[in-house]
Protein backbone atom coordinates (compact mmCIF):
# COMPACT_ATOMS: atom_id res chain seq x y z
CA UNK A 1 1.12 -8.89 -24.47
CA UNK A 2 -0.09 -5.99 -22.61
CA UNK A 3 -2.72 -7.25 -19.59
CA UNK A 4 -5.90 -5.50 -19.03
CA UNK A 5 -6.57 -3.35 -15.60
CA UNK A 6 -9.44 -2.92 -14.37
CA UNK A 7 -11.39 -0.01 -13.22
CA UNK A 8 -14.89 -0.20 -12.01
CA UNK A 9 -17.52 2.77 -11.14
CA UNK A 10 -20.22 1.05 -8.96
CA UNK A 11 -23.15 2.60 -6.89
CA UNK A 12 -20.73 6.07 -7.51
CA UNK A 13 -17.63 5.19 -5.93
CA UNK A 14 -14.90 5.06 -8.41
CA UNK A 15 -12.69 1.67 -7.92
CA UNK A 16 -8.82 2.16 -8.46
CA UNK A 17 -7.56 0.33 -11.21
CA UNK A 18 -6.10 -3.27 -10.87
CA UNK A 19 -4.80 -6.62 -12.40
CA UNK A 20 -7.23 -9.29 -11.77
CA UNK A 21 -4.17 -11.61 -12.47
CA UNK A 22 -2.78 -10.38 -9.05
CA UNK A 23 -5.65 -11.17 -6.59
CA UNK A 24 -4.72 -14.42 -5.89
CA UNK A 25 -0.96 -13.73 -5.26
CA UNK A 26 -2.30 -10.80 -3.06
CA UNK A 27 -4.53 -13.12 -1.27
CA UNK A 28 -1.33 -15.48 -0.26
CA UNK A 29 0.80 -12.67 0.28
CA UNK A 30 -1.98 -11.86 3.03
CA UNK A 31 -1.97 -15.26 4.13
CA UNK A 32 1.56 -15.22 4.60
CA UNK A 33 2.63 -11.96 5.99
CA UNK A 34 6.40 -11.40 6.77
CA UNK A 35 7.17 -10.56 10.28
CA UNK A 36 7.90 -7.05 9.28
CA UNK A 37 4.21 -6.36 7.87
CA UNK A 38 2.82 -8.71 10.92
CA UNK A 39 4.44 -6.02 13.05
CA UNK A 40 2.91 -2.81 11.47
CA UNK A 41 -0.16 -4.27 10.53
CA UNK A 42 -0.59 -4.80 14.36
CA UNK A 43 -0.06 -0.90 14.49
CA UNK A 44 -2.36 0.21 11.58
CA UNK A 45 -5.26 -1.81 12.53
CA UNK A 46 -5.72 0.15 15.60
CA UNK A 47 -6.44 3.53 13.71
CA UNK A 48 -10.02 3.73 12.81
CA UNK A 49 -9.50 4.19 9.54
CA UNK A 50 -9.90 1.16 7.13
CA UNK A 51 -6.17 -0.18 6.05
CA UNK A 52 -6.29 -2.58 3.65
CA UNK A 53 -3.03 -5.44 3.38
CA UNK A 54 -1.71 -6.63 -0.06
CA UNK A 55 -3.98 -4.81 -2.06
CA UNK A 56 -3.77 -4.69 -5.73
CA UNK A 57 -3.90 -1.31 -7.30
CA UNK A 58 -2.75 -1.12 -11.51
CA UNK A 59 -0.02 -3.83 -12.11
CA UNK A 60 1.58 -3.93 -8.51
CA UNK A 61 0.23 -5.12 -5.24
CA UNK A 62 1.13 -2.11 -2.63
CA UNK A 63 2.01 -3.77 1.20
CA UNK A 64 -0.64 -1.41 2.95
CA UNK A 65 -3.74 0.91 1.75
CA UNK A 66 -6.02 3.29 3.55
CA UNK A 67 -8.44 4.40 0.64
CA UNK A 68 -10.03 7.10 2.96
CA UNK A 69 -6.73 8.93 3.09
CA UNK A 70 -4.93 7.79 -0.15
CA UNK A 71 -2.07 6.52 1.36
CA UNK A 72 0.24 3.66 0.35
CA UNK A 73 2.73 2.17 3.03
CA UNK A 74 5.38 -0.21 2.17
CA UNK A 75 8.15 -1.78 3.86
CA UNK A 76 10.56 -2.75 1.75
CA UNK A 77 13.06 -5.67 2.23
CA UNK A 78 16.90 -6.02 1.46
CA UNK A 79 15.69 -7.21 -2.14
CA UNK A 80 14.67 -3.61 -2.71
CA UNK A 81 17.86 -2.07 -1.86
CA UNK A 82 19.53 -2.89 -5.22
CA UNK A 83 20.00 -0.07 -7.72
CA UNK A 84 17.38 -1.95 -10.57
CA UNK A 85 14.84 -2.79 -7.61
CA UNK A 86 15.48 1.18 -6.38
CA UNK A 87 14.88 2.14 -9.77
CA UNK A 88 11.58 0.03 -9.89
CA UNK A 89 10.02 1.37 -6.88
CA UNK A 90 10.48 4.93 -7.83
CA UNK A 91 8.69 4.10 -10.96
CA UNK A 92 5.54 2.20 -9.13
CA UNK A 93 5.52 5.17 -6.47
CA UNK A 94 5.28 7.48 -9.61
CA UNK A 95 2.44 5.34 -11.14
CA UNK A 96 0.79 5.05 -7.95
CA UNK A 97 1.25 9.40 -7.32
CA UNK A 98 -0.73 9.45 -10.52
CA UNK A 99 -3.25 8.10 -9.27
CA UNK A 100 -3.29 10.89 -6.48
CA UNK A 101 -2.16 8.41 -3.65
CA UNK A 102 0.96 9.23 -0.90
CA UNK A 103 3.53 6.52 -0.62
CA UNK A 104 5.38 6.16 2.23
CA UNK A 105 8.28 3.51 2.34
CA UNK A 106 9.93 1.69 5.48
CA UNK A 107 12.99 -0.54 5.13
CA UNK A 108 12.39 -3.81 7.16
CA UNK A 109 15.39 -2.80 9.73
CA UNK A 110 13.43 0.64 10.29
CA UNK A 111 10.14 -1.73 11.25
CA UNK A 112 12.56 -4.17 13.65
CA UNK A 113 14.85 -1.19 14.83
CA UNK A 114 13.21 1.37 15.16
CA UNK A 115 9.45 1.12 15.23
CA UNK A 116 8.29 4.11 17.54
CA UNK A 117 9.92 6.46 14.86
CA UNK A 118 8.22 4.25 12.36
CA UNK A 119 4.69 4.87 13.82
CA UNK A 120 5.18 8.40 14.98
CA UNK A 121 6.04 9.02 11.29
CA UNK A 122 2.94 6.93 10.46
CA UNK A 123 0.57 8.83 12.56
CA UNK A 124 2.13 12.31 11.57
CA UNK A 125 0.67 11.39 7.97
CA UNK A 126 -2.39 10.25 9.18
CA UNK A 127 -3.40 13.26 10.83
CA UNK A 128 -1.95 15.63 8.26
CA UNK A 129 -3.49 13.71 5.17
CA UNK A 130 -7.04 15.20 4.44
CA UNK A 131 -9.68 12.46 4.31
CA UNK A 132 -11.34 11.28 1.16
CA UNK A 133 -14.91 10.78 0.66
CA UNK A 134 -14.97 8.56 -1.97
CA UNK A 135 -14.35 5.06 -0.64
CA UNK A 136 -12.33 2.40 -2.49
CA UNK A 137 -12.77 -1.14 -2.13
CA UNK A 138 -10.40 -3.75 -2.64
CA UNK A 139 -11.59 -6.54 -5.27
């Protein structure tokens, strides 16, 4: 059974598609960051743009979101690093391209090892990504 998404256009701002199913697993997943998204979330929240954690966009729920620029970060754990989960994430970060959005992924050893390189890398696509004008709220 296929599960409905939806998409809302309110007061002119055009909502990004989701699974209503998923907002209360993305609340709890904010509840309960891992140390790895405590870490960069630390990072993102001091860039005046508005980043968004655990936020639900078609069937996934993407780590990070910062509607203004249209850009996805994820870090992904060893779970991800098997050849089915690799396989899975280059599908969602095709779904989510469609939907005009950058995705940008970060192993967890990158965040622990080697975070300066992470945020430089971070910032670099800040300031290159144009901004959007239509804003996107999470549900």
């Amino acid at each position: 059974m296929e599960i409905a998404i939806v998409s809302k256009l309110k007061y002119g701002v055009y909502f990004l598609p989701y699974n209503p199913d998923l907002v209360p697993r993305a609340k709890e997943m904010r509840k309960n960051p891992t140390p790895t998204e405590k870490k960069l979330w630390a990072f993102l929240r001091q860039f005046p743009l508005k980043m968004w954690r655990q936020r639900p966009i078609d069937h996934f729920i993407v780590d990070f979101y910062c509607p203004k620029l249209k850009l996805v970060i994820e870090v992904d754990g060893e779970v991800h690093l098997t050849p089915e989960a690799m396989a899975y994430d280059a599908r969602r970060t095709k779904v989510l391209e469609g939907y005009g959005l950058t995705v940008i992924r970060f192993t967890n050893d990158e965040v622990k090892y080697d975070f300066e390189a992470v945020c430089e890398k971070i910032s670099g696509f800040i300031s290159s990504l144009p901004v959007c004008t239509e804003v996107d709220y999470p549900p």
